[in-house]
N, C-alpha and C. Protein backbone atom coordinates (compact mmCIF):
# COMPACT_ATOMS: atom_id res chain seq x y z
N UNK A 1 -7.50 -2.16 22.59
CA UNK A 1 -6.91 -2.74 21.40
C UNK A 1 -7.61 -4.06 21.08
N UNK A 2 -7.58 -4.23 19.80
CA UNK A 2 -8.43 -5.22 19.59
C UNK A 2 -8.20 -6.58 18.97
N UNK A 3 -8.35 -7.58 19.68
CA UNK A 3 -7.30 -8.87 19.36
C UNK A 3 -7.82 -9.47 18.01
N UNK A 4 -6.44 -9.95 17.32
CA UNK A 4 -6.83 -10.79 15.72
C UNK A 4 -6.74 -11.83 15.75
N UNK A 5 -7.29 -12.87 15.05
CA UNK A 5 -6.81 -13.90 15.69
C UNK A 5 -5.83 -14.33 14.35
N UNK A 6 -4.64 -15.30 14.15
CA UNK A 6 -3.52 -15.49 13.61
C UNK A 6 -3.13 -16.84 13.53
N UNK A 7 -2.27 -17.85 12.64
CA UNK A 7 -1.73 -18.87 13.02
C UNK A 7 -0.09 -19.01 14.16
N UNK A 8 -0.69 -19.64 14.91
CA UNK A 8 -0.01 -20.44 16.30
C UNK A 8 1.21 -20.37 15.47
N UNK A 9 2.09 -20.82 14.37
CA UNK A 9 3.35 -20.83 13.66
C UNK A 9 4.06 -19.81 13.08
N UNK A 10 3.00 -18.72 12.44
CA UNK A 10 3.23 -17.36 12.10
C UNK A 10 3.53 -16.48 13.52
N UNK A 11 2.87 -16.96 14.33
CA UNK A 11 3.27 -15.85 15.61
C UNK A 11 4.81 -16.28 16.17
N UNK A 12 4.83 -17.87 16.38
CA UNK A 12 5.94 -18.01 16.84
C UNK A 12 7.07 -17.75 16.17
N UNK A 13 7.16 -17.88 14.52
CA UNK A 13 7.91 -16.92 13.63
C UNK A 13 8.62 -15.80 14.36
N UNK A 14 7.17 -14.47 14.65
CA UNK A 14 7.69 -13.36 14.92
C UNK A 14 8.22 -13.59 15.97
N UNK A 15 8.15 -14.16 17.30
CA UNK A 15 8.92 -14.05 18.28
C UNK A 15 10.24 -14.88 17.90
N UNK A 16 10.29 -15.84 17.52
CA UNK A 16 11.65 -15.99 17.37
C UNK A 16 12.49 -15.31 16.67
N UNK A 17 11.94 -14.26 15.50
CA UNK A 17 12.72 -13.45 14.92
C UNK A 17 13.06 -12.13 15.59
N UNK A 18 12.07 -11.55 17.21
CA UNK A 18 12.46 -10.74 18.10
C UNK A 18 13.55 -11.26 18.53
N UNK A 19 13.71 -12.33 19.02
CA UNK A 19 14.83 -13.32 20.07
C UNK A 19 15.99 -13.17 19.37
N UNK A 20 16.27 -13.29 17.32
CA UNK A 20 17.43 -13.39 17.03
C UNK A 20 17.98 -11.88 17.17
N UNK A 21 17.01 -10.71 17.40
CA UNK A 21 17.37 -9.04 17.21
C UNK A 21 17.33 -8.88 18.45
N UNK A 22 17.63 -9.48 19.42
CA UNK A 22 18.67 -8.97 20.68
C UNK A 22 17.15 -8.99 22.02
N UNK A 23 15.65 -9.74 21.11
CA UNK A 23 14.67 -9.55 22.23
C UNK A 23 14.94 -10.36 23.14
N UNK A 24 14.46 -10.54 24.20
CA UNK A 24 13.77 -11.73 25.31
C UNK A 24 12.58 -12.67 25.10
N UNK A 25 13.10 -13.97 24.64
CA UNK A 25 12.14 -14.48 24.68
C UNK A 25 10.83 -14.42 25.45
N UNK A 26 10.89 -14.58 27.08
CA UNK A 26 9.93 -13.82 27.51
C UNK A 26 8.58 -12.90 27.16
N UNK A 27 9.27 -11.79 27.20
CA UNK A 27 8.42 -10.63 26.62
C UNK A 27 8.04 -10.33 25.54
N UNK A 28 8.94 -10.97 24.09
CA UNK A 28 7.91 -11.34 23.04
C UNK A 28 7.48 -12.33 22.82
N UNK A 29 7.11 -13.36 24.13
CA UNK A 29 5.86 -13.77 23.66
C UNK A 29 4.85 -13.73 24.38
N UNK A 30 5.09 -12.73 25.50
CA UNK A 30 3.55 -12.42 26.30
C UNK A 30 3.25 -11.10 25.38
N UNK A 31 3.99 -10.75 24.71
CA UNK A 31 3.46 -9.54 23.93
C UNK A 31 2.52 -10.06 22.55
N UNK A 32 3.37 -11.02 22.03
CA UNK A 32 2.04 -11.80 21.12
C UNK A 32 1.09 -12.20 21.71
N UNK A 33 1.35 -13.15 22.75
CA UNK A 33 -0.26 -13.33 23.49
C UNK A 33 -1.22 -12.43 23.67
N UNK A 34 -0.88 -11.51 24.17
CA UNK A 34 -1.48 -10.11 24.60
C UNK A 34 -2.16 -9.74 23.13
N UNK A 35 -1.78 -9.72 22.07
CA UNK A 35 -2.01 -8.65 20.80
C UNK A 35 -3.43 -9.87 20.27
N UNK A 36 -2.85 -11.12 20.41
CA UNK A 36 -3.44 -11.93 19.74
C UNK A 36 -4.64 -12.82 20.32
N UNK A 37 -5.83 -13.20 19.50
CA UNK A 37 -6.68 -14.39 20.28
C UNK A 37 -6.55 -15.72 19.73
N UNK A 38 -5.66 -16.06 20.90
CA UNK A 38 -5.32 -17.66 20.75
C UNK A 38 -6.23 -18.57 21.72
N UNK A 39 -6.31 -19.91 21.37
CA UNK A 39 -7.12 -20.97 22.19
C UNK A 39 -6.05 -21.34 22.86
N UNK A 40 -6.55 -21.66 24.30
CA UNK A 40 -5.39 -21.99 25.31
C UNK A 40 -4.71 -23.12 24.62
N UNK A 41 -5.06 -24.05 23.36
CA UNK A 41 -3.99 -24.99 22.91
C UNK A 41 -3.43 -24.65 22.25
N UNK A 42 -3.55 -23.41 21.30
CA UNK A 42 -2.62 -22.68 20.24
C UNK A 42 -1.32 -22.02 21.53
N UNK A 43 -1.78 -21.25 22.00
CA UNK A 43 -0.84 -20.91 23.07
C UNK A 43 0.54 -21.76 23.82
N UNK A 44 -0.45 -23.03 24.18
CA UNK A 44 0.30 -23.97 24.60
C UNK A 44 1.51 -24.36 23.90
N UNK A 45 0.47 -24.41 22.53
CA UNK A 45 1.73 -25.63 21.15
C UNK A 45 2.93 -24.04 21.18
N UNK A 46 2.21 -23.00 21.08
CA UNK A 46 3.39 -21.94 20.23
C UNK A 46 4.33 -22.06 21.38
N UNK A 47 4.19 -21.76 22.72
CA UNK A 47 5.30 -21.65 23.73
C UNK A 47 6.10 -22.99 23.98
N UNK A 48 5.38 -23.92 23.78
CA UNK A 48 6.28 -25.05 23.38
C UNK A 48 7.50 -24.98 22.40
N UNK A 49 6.85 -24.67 20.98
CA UNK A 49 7.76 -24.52 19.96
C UNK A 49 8.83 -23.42 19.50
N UNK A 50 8.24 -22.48 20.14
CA UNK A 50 9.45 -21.25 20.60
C UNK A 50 10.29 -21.71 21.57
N UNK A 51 9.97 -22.07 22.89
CA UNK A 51 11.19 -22.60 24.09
C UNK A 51 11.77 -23.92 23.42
N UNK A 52 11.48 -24.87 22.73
CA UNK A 52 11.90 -25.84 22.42
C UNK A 52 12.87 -25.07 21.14
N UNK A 53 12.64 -24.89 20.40
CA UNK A 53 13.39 -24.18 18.75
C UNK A 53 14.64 -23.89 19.75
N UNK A 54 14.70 -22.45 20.73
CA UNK A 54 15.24 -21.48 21.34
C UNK A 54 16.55 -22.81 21.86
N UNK A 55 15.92 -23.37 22.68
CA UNK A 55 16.88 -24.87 23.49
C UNK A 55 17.27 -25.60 22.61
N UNK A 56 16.99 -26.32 21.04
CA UNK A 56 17.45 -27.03 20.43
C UNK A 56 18.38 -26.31 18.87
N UNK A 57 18.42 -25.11 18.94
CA UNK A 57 18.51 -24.51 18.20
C UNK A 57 19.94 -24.64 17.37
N UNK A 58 21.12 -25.44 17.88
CA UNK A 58 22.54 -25.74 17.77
C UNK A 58 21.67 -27.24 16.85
N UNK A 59 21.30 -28.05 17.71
CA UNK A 59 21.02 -29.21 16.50
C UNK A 59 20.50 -29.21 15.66
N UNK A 60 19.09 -28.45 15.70
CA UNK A 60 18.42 -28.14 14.38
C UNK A 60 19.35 -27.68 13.25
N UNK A 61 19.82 -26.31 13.38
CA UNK A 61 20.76 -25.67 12.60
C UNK A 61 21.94 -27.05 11.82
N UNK A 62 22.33 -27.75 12.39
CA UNK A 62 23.67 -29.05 12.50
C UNK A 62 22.89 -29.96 11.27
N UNK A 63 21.13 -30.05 11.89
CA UNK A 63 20.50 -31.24 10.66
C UNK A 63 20.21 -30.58 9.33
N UNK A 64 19.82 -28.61 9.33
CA UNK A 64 19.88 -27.96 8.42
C UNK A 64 20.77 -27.64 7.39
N UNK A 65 21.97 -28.02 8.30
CA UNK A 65 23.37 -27.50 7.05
C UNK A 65 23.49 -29.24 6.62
N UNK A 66 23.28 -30.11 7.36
CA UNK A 66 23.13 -31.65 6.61
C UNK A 66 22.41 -32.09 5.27
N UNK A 67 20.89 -31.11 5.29
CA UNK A 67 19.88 -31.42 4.32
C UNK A 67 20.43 -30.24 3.30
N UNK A 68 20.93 -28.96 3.63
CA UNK A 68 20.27 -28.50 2.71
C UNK A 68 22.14 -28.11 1.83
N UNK A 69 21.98 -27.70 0.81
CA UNK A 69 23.17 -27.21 0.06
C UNK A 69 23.52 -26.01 0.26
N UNK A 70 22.47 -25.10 0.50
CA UNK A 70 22.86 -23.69 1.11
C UNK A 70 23.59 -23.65 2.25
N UNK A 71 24.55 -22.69 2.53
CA UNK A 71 25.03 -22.68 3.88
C UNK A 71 24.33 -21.69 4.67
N UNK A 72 23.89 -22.20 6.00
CA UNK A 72 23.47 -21.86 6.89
C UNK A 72 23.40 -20.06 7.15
N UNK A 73 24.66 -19.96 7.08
CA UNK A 73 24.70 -18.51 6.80
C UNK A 73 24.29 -17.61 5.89
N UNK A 74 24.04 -18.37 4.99
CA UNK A 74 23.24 -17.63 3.71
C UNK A 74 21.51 -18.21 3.39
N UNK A 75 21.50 -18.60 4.51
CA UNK A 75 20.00 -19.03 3.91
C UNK A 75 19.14 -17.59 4.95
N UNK A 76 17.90 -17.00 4.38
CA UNK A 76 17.41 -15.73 4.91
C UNK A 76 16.87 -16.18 6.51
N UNK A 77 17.05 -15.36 7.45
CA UNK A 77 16.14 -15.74 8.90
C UNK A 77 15.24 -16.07 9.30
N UNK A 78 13.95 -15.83 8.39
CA UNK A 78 13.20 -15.92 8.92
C UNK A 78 12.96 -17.87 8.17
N UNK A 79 13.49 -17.78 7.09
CA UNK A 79 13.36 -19.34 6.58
C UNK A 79 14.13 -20.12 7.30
N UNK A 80 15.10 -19.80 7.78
CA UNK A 80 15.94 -20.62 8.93
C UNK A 80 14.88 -20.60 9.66
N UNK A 81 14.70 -19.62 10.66
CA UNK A 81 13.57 -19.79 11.83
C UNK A 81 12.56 -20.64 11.69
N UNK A 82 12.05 -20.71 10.02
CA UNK A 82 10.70 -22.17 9.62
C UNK A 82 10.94 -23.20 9.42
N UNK A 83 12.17 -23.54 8.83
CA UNK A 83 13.08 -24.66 9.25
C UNK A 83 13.21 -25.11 10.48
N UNK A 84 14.09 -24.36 11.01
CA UNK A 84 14.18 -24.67 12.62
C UNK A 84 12.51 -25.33 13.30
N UNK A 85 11.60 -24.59 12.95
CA UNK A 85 10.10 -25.06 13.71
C UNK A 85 9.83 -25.81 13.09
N UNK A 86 10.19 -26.57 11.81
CA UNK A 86 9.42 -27.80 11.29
C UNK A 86 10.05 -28.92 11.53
N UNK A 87 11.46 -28.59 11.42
CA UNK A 87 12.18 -29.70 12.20
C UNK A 87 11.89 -30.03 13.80
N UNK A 88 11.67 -29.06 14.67
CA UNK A 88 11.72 -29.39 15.69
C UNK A 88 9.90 -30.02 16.03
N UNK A 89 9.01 -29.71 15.20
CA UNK A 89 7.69 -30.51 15.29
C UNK A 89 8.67 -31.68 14.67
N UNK A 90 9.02 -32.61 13.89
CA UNK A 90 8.68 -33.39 13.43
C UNK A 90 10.19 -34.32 14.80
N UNK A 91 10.96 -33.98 15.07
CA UNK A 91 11.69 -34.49 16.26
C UNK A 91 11.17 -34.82 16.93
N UNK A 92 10.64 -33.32 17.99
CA UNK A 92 10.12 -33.42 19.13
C UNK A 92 8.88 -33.53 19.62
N UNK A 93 8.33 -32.91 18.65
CA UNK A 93 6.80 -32.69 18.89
C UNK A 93 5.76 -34.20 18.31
N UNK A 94 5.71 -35.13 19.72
CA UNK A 94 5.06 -36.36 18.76
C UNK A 94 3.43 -36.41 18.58
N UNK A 95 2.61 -35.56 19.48
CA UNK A 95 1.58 -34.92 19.00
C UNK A 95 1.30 -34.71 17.51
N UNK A 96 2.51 -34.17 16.69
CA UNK A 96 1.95 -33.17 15.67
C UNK A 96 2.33 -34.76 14.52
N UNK A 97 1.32 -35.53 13.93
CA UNK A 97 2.11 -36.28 12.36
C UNK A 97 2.77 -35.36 11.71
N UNK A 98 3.83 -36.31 11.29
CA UNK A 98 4.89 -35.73 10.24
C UNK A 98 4.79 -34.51 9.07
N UNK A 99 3.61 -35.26 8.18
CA UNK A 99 2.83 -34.51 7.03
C UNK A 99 2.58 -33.27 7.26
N UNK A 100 1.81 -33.52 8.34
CA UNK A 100 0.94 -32.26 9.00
C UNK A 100 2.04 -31.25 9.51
N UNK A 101 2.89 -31.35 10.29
CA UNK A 101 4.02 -30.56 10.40
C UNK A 101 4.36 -30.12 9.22
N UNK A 102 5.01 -30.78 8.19
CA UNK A 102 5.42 -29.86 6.97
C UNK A 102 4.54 -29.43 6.42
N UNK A 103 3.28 -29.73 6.10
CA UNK A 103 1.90 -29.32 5.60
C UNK A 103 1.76 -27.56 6.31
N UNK A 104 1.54 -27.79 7.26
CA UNK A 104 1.30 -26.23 8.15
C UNK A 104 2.46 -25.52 8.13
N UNK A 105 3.95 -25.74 8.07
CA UNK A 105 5.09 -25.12 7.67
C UNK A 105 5.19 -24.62 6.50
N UNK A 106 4.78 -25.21 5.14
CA UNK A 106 4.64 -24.80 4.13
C UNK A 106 3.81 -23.95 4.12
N UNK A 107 2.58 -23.66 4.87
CA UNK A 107 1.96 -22.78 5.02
C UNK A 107 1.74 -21.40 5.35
N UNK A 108 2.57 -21.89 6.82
CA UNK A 108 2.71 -20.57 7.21
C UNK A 108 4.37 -19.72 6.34
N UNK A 109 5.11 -20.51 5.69
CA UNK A 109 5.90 -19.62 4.70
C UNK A 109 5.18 -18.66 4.00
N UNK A 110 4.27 -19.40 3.12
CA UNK A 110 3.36 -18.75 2.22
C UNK A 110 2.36 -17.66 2.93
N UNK A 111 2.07 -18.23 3.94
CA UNK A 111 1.11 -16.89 4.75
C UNK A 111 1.87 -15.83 4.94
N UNK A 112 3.26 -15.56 4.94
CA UNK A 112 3.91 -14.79 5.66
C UNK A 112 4.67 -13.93 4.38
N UNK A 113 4.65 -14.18 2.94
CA UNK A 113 4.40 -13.51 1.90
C UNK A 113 6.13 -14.56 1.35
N UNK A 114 6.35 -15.06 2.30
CA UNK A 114 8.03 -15.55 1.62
C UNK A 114 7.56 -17.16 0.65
N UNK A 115 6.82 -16.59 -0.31
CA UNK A 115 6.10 -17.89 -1.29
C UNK A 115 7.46 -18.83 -1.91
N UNK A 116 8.61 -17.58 -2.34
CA UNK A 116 9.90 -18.57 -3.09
C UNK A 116 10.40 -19.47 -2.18
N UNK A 117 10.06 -19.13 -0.62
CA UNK A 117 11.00 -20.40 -0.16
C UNK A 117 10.19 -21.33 0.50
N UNK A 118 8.80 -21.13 -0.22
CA UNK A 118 7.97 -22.54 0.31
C UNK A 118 8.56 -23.85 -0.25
N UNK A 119 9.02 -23.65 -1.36
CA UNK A 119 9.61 -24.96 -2.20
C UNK A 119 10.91 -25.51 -1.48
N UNK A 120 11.65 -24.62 -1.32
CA UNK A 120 13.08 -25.18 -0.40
C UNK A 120 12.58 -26.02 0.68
N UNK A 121 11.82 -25.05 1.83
CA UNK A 121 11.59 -25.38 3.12
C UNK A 121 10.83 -26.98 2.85
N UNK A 122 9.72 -26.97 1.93
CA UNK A 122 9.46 -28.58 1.82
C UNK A 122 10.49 -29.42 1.42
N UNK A 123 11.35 -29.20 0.26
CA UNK A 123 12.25 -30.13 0.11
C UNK A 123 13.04 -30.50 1.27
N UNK A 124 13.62 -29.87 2.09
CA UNK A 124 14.20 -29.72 3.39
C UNK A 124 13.51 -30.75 4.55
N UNK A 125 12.39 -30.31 4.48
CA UNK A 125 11.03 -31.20 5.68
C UNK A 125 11.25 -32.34 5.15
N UNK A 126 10.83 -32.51 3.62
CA UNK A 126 10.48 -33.84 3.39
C UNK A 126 11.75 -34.93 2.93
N UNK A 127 12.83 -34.33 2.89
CA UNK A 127 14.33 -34.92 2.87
C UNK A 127 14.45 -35.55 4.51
N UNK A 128 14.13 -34.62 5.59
CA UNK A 128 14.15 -35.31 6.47
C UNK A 128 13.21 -35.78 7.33
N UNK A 129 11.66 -36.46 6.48
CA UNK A 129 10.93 -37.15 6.81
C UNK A 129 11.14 -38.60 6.73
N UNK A 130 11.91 -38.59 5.09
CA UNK A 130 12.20 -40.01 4.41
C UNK A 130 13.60 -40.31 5.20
């Protein structure tokens, strides 16, 4: 099988969206590793930001229903899930500048074909940049 290579944020996407459908974190994400050719620092940052999202995932959600007007429950999964990872770069992750976190979040929305909620997800980032 033959490896593609992908963005480090789009993959961690899919595993966290295995994790909310009853997967193991674990095993989907040695299964992305496996499928995919990542640089041992893409690897690094994604398993960071999946185990970190996964562990902080009660507060993120807490600062999400703060910023945004939608309720939590009605906002779609996988945009929660990009939420959840842009917030938790711009918290936890002090490696990544601010910008650049929502910059590559906005991105990988749009890479991932969900273009209408690139606009939310920035307003969201950049509500809680300022």
């Amino acid at each position: 099988m033959e490896k593609k290579k992908t963005n480090a944020r789009a993959l961690a996407l899919e595993v966290l969206s295995r994790c909310e459908s009853g997967g193991y974190s674990n095993i989907a994400l040695d299964t992305v590793i496996k499928r995919n050719d990542l640089s041992p620092a893409d690897r690094g940052f994604m398993t960071a930001l999946i185990y970190g999202v996964i562990e902080r995932k009660i507060t993120l959600d807490y600062i999400i229903s703060a910023l945004s007007s939608i309720p939590n429950s009605k906002i779609e999964r996988d945009t929660r899930n990009i939420l959840r990872m842009g917030l938790y770069q711009l918290i936890y992750m002090n490696s990544v500048p601010d910008m650049a976190a929502a910059n590559e979040t906005v991105e990988a929305v749009k890479q991932l074909g969900c273009g209408k909620a690139s606009g939310y997800v920035n307003g969201i980032l950049r509500s809680f940049i300022r």
